[in-house]
N, C-alpha and C. Protein backbone atom coordinates (compact mmCIF):
# COMPACT_ATOMS: atom_id res chain seq x y z
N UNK A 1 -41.45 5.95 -1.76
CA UNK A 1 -40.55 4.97 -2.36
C UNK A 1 -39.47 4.59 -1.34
N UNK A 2 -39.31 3.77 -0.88
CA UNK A 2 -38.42 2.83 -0.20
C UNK A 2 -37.24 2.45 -0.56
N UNK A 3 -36.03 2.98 -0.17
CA UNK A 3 -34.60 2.09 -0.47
C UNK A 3 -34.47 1.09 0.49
N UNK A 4 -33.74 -0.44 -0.23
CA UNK A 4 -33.48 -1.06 0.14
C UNK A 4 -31.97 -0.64 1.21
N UNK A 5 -31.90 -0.96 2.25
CA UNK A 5 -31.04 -0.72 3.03
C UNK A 5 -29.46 -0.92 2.38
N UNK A 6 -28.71 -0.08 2.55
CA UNK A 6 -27.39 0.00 1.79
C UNK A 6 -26.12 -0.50 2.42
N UNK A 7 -25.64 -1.81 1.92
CA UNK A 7 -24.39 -2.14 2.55
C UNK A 7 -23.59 -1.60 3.26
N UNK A 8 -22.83 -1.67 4.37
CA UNK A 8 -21.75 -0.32 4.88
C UNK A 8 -20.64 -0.64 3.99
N UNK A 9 -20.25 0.29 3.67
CA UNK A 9 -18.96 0.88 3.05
C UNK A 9 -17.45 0.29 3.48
N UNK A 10 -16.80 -0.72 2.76
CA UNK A 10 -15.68 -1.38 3.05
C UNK A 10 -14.52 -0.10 3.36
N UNK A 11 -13.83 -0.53 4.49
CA UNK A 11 -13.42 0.16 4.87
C UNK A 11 -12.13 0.13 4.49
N UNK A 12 -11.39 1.63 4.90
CA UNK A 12 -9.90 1.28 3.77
C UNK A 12 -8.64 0.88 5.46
N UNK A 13 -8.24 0.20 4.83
CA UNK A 13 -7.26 -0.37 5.87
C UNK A 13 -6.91 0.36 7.03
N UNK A 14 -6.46 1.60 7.06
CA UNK A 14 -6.13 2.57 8.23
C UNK A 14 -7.44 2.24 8.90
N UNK A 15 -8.45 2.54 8.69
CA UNK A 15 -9.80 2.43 9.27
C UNK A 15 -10.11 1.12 10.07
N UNK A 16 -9.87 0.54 9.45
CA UNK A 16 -10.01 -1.31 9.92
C UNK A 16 -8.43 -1.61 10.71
N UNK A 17 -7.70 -0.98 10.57
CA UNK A 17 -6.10 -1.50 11.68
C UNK A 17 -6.87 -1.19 13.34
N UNK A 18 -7.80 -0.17 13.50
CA UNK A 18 -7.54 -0.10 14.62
C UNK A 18 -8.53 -1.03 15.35
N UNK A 19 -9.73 -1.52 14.69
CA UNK A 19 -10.62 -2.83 14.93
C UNK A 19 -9.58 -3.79 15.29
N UNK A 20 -9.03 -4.31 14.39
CA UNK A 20 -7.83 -5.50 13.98
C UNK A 20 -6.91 -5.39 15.46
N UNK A 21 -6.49 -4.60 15.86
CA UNK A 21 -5.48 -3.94 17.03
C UNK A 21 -6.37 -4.19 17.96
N UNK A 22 -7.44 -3.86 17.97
CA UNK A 22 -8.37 -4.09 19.53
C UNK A 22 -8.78 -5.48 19.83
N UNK A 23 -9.14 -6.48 18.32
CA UNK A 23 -8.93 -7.52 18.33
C UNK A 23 -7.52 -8.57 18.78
N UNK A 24 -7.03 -7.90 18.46
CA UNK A 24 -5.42 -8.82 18.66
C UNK A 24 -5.23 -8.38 20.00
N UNK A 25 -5.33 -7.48 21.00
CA UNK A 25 -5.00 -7.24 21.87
C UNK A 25 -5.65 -8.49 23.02
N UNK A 26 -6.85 -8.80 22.54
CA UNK A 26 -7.88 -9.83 23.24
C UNK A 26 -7.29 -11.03 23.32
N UNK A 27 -6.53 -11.58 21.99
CA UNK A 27 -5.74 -12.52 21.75
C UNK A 27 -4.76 -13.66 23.29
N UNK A 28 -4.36 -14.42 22.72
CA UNK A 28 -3.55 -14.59 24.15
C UNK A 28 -1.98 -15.12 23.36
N UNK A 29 -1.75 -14.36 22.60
CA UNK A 29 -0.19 -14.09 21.96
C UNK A 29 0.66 -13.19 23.06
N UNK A 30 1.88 -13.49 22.56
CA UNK A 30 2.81 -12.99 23.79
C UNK A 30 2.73 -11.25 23.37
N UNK A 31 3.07 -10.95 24.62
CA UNK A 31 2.87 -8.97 24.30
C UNK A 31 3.84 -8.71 23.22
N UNK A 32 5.12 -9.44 23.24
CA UNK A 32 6.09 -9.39 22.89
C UNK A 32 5.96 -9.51 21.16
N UNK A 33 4.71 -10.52 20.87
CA UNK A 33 3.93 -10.61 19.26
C UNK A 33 3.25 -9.28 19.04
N UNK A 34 2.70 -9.34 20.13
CA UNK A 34 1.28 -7.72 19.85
C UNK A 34 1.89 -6.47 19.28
N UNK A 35 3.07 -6.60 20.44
CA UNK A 35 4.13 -4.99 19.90
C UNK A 35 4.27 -5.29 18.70
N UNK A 36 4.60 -6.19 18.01
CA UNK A 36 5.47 -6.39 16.80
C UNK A 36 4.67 -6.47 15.78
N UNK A 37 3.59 -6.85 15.96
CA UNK A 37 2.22 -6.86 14.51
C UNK A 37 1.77 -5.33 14.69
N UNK A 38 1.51 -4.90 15.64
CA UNK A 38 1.75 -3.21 16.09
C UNK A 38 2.50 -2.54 15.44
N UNK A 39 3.63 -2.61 15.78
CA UNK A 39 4.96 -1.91 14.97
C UNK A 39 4.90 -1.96 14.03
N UNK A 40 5.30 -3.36 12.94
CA UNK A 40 5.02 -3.59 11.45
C UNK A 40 3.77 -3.07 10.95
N UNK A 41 2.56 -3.12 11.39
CA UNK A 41 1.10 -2.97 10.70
C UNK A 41 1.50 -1.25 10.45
N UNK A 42 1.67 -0.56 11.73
CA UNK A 42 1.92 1.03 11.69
C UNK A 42 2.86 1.29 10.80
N UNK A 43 4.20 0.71 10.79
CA UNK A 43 5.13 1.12 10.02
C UNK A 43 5.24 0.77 8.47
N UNK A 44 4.40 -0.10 8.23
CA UNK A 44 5.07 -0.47 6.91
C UNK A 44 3.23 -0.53 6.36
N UNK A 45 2.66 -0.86 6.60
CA UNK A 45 1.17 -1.60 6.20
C UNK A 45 0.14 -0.23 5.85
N UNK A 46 0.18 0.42 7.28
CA UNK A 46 -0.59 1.54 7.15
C UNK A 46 -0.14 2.68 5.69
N UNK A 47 1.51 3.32 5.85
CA UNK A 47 1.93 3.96 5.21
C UNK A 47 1.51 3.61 3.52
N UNK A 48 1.62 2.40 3.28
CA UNK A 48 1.82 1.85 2.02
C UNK A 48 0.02 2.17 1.39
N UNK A 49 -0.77 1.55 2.58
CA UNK A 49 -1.97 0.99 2.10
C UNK A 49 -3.25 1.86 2.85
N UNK A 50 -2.79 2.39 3.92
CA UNK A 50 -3.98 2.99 4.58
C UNK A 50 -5.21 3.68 3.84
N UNK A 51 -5.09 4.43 2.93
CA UNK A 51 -6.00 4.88 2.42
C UNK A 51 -6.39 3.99 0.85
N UNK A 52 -6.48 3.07 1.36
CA UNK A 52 -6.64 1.61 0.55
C UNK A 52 -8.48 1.29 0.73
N UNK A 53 -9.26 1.36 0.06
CA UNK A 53 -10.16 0.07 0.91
C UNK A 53 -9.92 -1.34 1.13
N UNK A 54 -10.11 -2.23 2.01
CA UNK A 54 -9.47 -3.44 1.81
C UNK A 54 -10.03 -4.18 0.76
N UNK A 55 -11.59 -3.74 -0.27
CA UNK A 55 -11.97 -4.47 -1.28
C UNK A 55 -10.55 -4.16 -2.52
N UNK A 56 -9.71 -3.28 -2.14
CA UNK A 56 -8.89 -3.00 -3.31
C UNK A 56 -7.42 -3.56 -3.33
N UNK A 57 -7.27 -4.69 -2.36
CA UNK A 57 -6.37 -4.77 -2.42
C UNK A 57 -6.21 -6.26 -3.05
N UNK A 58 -5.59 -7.02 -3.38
CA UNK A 58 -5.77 -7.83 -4.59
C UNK A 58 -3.86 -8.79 -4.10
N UNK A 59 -3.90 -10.25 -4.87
CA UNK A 59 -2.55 -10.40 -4.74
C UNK A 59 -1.12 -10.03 -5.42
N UNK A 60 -1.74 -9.13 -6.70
CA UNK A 60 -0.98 -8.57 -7.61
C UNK A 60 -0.34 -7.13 -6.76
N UNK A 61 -1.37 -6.59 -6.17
CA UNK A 61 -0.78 -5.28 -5.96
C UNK A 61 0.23 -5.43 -4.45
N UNK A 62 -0.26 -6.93 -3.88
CA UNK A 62 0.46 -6.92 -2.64
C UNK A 62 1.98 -7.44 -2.71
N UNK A 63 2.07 -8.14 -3.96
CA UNK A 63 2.90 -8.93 -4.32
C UNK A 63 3.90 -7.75 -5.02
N UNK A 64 3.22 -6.55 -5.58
CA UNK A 64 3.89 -5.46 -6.04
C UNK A 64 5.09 -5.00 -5.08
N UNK A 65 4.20 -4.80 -3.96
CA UNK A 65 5.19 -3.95 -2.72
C UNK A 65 6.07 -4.65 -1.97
N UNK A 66 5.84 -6.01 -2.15
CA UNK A 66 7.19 -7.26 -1.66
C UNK A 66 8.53 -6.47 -1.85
């Protein structure tokens, strides 16, 4: 019996910041942006949400932590 091959697993935000970070680094924004989506994402984004999947995050709950 054969399973159909299984979606990968949405990942929870901590997991996906550091994709996102390797991406933005490629970017051609000033370093001076990079540090700072850096800084904020680590300081405030991760703490709040990291062990989040990003399928769970919604505009109610983001709008919560405003």
């Amino acid at each position: 019996n054969i399973k159909p091959p299984q979606p990968p697993a949405t990942p929870t935000v901590d997991e996906y910041q550091a994709q996102w970070l390797a991406e933005l680094a490629q970017t051609d924004l000033k370093r001076s942006t990079k540090i700072s989506y850096n800084f904020q994402l680590r300081k405030h984004v991760v703490p709040a949400f990291g062990n989040d999947r990003l399928d769970q995050l919604d505009y109610l709950r983001l709008k919560a932590w405003d």
